[in-house]
Protein backbone atom coordinates (compact mmCIF):
# COMPACT_ATOMS: atom_id res chain seq x y z
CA UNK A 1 -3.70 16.54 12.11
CA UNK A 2 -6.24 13.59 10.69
CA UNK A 3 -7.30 14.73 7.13
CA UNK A 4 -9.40 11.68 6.46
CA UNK A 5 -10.22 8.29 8.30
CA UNK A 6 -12.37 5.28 8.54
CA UNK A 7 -13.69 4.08 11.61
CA UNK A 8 -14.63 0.51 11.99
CA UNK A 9 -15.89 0.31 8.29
CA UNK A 10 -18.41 -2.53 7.22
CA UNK A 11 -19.14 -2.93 3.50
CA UNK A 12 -20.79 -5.73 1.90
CA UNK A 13 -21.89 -5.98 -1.90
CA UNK A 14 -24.53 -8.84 -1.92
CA UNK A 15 -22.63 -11.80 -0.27
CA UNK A 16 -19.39 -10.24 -0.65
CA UNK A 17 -17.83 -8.43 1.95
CA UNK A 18 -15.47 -5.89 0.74
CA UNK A 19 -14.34 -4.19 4.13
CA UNK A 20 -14.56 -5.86 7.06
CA UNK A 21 -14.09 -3.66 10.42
CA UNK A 22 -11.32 -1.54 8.54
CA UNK A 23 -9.41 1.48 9.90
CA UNK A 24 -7.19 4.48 7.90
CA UNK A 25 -5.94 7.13 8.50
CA UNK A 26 -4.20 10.19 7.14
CA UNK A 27 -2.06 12.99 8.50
CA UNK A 28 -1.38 16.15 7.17
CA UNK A 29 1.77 16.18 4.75
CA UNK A 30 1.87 12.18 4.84
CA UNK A 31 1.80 9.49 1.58
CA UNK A 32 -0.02 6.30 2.98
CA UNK A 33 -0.06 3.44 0.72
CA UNK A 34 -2.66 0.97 0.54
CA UNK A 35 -1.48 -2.11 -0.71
CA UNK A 36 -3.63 -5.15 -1.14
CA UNK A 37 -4.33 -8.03 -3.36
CA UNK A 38 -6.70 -7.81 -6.10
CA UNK A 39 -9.99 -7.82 -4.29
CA UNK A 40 -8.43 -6.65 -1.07
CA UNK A 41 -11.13 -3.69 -0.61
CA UNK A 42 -8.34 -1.24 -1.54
CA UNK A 43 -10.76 0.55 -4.61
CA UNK A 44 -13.81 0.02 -2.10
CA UNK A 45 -12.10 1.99 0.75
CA UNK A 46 -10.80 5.07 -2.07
CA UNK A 47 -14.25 5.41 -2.66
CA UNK A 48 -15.80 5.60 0.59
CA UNK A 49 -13.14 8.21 0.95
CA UNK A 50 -14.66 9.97 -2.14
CA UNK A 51 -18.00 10.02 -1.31
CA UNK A 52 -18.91 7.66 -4.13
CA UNK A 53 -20.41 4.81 -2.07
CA UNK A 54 -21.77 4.66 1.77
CA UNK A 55 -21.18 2.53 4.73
CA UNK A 56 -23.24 -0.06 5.96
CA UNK A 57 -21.29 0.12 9.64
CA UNK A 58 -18.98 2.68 10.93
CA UNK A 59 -18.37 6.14 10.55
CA UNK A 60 -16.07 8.03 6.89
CA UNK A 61 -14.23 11.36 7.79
CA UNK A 62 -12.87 13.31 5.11
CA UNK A 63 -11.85 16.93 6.51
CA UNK A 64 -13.44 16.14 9.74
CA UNK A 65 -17.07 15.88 7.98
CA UNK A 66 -18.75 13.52 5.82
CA UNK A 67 -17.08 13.15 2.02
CA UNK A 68 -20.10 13.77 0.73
CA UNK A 69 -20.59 17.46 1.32
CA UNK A 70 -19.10 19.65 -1.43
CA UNK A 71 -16.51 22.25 1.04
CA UNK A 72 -14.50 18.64 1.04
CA UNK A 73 -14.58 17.77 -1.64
CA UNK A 74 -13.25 20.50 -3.63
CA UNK A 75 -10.37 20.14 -1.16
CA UNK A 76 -9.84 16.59 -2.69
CA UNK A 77 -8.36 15.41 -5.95
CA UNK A 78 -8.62 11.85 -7.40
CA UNK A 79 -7.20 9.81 -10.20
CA UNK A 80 -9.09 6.69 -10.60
CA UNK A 81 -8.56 3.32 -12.25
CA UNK A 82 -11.12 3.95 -14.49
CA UNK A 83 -10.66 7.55 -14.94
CA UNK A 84 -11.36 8.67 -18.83
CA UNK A 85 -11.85 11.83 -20.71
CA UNK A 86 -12.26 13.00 -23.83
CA UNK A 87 -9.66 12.21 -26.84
CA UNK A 88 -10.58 15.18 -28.56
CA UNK A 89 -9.46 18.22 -26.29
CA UNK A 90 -6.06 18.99 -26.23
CA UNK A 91 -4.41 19.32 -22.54
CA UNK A 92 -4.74 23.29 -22.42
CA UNK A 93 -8.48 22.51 -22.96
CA UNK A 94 -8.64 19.89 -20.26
CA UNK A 95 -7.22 21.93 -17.84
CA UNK A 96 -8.99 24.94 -18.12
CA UNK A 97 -12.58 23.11 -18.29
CA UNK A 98 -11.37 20.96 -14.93
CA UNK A 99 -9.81 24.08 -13.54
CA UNK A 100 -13.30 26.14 -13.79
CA UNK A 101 -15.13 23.66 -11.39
CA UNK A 102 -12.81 25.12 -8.47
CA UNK A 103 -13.35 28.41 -6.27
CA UNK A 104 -9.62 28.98 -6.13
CA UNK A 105 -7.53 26.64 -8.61
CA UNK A 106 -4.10 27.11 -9.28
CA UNK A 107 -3.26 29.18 -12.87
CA UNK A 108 -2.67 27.00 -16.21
CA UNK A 109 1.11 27.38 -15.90
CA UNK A 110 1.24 26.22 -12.21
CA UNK A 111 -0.56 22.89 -13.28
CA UNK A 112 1.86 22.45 -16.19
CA UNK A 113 4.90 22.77 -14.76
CA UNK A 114 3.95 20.72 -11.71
CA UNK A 115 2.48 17.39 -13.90
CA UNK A 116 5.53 17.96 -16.55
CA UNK A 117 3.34 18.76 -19.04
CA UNK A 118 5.71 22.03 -20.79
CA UNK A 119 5.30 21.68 -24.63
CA UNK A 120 2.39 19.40 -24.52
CA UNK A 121 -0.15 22.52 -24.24
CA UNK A 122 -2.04 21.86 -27.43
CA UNK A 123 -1.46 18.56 -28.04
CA UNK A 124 -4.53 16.52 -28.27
CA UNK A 125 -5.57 13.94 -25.29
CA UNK A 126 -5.83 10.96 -28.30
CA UNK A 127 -2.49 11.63 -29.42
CA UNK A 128 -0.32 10.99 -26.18
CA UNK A 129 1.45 8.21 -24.91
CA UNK A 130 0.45 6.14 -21.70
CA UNK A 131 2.87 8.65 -19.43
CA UNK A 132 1.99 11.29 -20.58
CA UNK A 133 -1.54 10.52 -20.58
CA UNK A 134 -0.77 10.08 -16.85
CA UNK A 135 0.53 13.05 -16.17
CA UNK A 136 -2.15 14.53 -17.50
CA UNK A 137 -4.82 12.98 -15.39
CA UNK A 138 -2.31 13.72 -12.35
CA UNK A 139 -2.48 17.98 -13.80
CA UNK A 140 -6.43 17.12 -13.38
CA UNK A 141 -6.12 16.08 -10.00
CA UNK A 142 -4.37 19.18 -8.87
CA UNK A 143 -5.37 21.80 -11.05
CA UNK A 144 -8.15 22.85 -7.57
CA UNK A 145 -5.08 23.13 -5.62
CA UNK A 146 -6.40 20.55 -3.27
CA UNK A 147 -4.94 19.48 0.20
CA UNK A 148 -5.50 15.45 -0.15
CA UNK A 149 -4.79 13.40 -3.26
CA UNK A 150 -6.47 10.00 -3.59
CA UNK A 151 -4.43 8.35 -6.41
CA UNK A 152 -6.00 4.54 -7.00
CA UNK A 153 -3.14 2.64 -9.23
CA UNK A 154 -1.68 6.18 -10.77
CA UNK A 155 1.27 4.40 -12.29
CA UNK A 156 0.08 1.05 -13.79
CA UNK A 157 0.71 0.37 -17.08
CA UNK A 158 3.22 2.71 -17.63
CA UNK A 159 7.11 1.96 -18.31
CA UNK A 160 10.01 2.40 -15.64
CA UNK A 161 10.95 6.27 -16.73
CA UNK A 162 7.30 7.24 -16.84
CA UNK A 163 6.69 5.50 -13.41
CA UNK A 164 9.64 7.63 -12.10
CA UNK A 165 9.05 10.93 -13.59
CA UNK A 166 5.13 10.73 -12.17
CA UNK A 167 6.64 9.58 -8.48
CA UNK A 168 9.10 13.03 -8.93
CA UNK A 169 5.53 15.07 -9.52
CA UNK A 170 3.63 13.17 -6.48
CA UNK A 171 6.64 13.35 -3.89
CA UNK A 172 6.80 17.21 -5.07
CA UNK A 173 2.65 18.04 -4.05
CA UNK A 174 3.79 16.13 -0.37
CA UNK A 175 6.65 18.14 0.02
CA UNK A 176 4.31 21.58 -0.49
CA UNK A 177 1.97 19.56 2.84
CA UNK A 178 -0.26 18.15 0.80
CA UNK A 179 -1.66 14.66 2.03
CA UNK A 180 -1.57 11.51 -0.88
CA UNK A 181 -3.44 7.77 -0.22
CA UNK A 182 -1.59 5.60 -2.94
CA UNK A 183 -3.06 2.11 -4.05
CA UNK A 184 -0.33 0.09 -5.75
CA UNK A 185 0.60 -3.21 -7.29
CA UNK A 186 3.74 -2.09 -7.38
CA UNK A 187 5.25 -2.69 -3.77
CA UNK A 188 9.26 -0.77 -5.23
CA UNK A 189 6.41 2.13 -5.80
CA UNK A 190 5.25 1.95 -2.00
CA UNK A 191 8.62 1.49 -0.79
CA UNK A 192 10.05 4.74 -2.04
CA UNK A 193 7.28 6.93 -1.99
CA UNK A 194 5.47 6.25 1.16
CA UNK A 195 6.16 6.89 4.48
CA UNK A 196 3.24 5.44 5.99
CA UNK A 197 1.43 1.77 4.62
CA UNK A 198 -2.00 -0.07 5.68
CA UNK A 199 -1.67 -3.71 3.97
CA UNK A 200 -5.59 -4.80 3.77
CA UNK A 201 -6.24 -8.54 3.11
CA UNK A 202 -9.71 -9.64 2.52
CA UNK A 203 -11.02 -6.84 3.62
CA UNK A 204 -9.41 -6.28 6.94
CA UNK A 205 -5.76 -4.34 8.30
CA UNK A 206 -3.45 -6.93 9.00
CA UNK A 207 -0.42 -4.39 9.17
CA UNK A 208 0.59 -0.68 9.28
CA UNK A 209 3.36 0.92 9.80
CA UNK A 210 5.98 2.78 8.09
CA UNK A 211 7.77 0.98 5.44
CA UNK A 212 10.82 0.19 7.72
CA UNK A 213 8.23 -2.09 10.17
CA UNK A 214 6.48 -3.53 8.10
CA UNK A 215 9.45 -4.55 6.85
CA UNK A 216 10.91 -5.95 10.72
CA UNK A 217 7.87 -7.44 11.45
CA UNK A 218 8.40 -10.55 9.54
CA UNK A 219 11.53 -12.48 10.06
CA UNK A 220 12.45 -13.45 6.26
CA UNK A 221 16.21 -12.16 5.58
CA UNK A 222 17.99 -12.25 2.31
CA UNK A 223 21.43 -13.83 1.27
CA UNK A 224 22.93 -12.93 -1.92
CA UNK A 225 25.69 -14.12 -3.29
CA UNK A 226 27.70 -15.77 -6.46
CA UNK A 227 27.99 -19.37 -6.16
CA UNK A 228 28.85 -22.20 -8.25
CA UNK A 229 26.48 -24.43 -6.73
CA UNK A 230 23.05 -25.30 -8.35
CA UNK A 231 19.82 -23.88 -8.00
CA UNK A 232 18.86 -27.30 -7.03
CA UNK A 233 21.77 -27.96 -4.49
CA UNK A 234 20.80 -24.48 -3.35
CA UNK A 235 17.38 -25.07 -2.56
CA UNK A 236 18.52 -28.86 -0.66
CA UNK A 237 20.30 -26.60 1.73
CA UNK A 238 18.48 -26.72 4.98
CA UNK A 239 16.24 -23.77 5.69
CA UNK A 240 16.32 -22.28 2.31
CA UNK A 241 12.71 -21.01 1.29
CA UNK A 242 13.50 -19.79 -1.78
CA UNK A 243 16.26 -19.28 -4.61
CA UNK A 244 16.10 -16.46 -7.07
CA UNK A 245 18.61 -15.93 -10.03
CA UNK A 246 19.52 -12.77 -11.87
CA UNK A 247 22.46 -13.47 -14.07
CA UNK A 248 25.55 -14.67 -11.76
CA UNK A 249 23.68 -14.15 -8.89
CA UNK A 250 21.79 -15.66 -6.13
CA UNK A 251 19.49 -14.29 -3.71
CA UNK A 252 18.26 -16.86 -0.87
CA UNK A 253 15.58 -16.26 1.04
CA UNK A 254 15.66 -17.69 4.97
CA UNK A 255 14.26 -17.17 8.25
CA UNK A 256 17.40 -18.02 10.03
CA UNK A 257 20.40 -16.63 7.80
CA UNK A 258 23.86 -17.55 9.95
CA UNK A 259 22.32 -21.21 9.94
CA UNK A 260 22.15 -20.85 5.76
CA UNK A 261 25.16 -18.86 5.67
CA UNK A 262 27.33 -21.30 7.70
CA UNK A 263 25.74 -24.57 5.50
CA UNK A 264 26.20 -22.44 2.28
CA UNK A 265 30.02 -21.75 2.43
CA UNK A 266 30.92 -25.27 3.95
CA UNK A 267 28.89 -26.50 0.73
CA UNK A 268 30.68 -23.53 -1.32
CA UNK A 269 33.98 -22.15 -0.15
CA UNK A 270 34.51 -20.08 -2.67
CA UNK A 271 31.32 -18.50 -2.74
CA UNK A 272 32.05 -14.52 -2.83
CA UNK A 273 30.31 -11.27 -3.02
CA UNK A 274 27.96 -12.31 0.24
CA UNK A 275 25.61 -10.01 1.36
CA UNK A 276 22.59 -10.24 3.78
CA UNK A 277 19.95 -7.93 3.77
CA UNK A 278 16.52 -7.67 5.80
CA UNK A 279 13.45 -8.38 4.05
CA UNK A 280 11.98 -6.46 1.50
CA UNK A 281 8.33 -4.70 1.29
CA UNK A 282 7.61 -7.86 -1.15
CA UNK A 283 8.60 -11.00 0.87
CA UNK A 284 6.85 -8.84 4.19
CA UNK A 285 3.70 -8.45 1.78
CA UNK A 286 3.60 -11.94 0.51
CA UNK A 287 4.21 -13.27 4.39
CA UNK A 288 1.32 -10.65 5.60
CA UNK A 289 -1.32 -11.49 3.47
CA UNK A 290 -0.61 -15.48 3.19
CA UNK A 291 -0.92 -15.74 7.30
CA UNK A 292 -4.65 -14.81 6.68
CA UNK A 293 -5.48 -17.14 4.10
């Protein structure tokens, strides 16, 4: 089942043209990410979705009916970029006040214990840390019990462990069928979590897929490796596109790997610990959006 969608969407902002012909959809009980460079039209498209901005071409479905009427959207829950509220209620307070603009919300201790918020009741908004802060925006976006989840760049900022413990939250309201659209910088964040991604580039699709084909459909493969041989010698080898180095080891990156692997152990017989692996959501994100450029 579609829960929201855009149809051949036009946008312009003065002489800018944010989307360009763009389609998205989202199925019931599915986590799309939208990943994009700055600029993409990724904010631009979350807000169509929200009713916070019209079309100049083409047709928004949110729920089957346009995002502006109220039925959908107290059946949607956001956490935006810019998202802010005040410093000086504590999260009980928050909650409640967010939780009385909903027919049907879900009771103070549901919200809680799904954001991770246990202990943190009365703290005061001011006083948290960037996680938890986070997590608390996240309880706000749930707290109507609603059945899609538009979450523009939920994570940045925050360390590795807060990252984590928010993706354990998000993957948990999927799970229960509800239906997430996930901007991200952070392209480990789209790999785990999603099982569906749009890359936009300039305003238009230029891939979608599940994580897995985006990943196939570009031909970069990885070799990793220790070597004794130079980042400089490793980069001379013929067909080597790039050479990254974390401690003792290499990774290569290469379009045709037996070629590099053959030219790499004749060069370095004792090379060991060799390992080739397909492309990651990165290198296919960096190859998708440079072939439009």
């Amino acid at each position: 089942m579609i829960i929201a969608e855009l149809r051949n969407v036009r946008k312009r902002f003065g002489p800018v043209t944010a989307l360009d012909g763009f389609d998205l959809r989202i199925e019931q009980g599915q986590l799309l990410a939208l990943l994009g460079r700055n600029g993409a039209g990724k904010t631009t498209a979350t807000r169509l979705l929200l009713g916070l901005t019209s079309t100049d071409e083409g047709a928004v479905r949110v729920f089957g009916q346009d995002p502006r009427r109220r039925s959908g959207r107290l059946r949607t829950g956001t956490m935006l970029q810019s998202g802010q509220v005040p410093e000086t209620l504590r999260v009980a307070e928050h909650i409640e006040l967010f939780s009385s603009y909903y027919p049907k919300p879900l009771s103070a201790g549901e919200v809680i214990r799904a954001a991770g918020l246990e202990g943190l009741e009365k703290r005061l908004y001011g006083s948290l840390s960037g996680g938890q802060r986070q997590r608390v925006l996240f309880a706000l976006a749930i707290c109507g019990r609603p059945d899609l989840l538009l979450l523009d760049e939920p994570t940045v900022g925050l360390d590795v462990d807060s990252r984590r413990g928010l993706w354990k939250h998000i993957r948990h309201f999927v799970s229960d069928g509800g239906s997430v659209l996930l901007t991200t910088h952070y392209l480990e964040e789209a790999d785990t979590l999603a099982d569906h991604v749009t890359v936009i580039d300039r305003g238009r699709r230029v891939a979608d897929g599940s994580p897995a084909e985006i990943k196939r459909s570009i031909c970069v493969r990885r070799i990793c490796c220790i070597t004794e041989l130079s980042d400089e010698h490793l980069r001379a080898i013929e067909g080597v596109q790039t050479v990254t180095r974390t401690g003792a080891r290499v990774m290569l990156a290469a379009v045709d790997s037996d070629a590099v692997l053959r030219r790499l152990i004749t060069a370095d017989p004792r090379a060991r610990e060799v390992e080739v692996q397909g492309a990651g959501l990165e290198e296919a994100f960096l190859a998708l959006t440079e072939v439009v450029r």
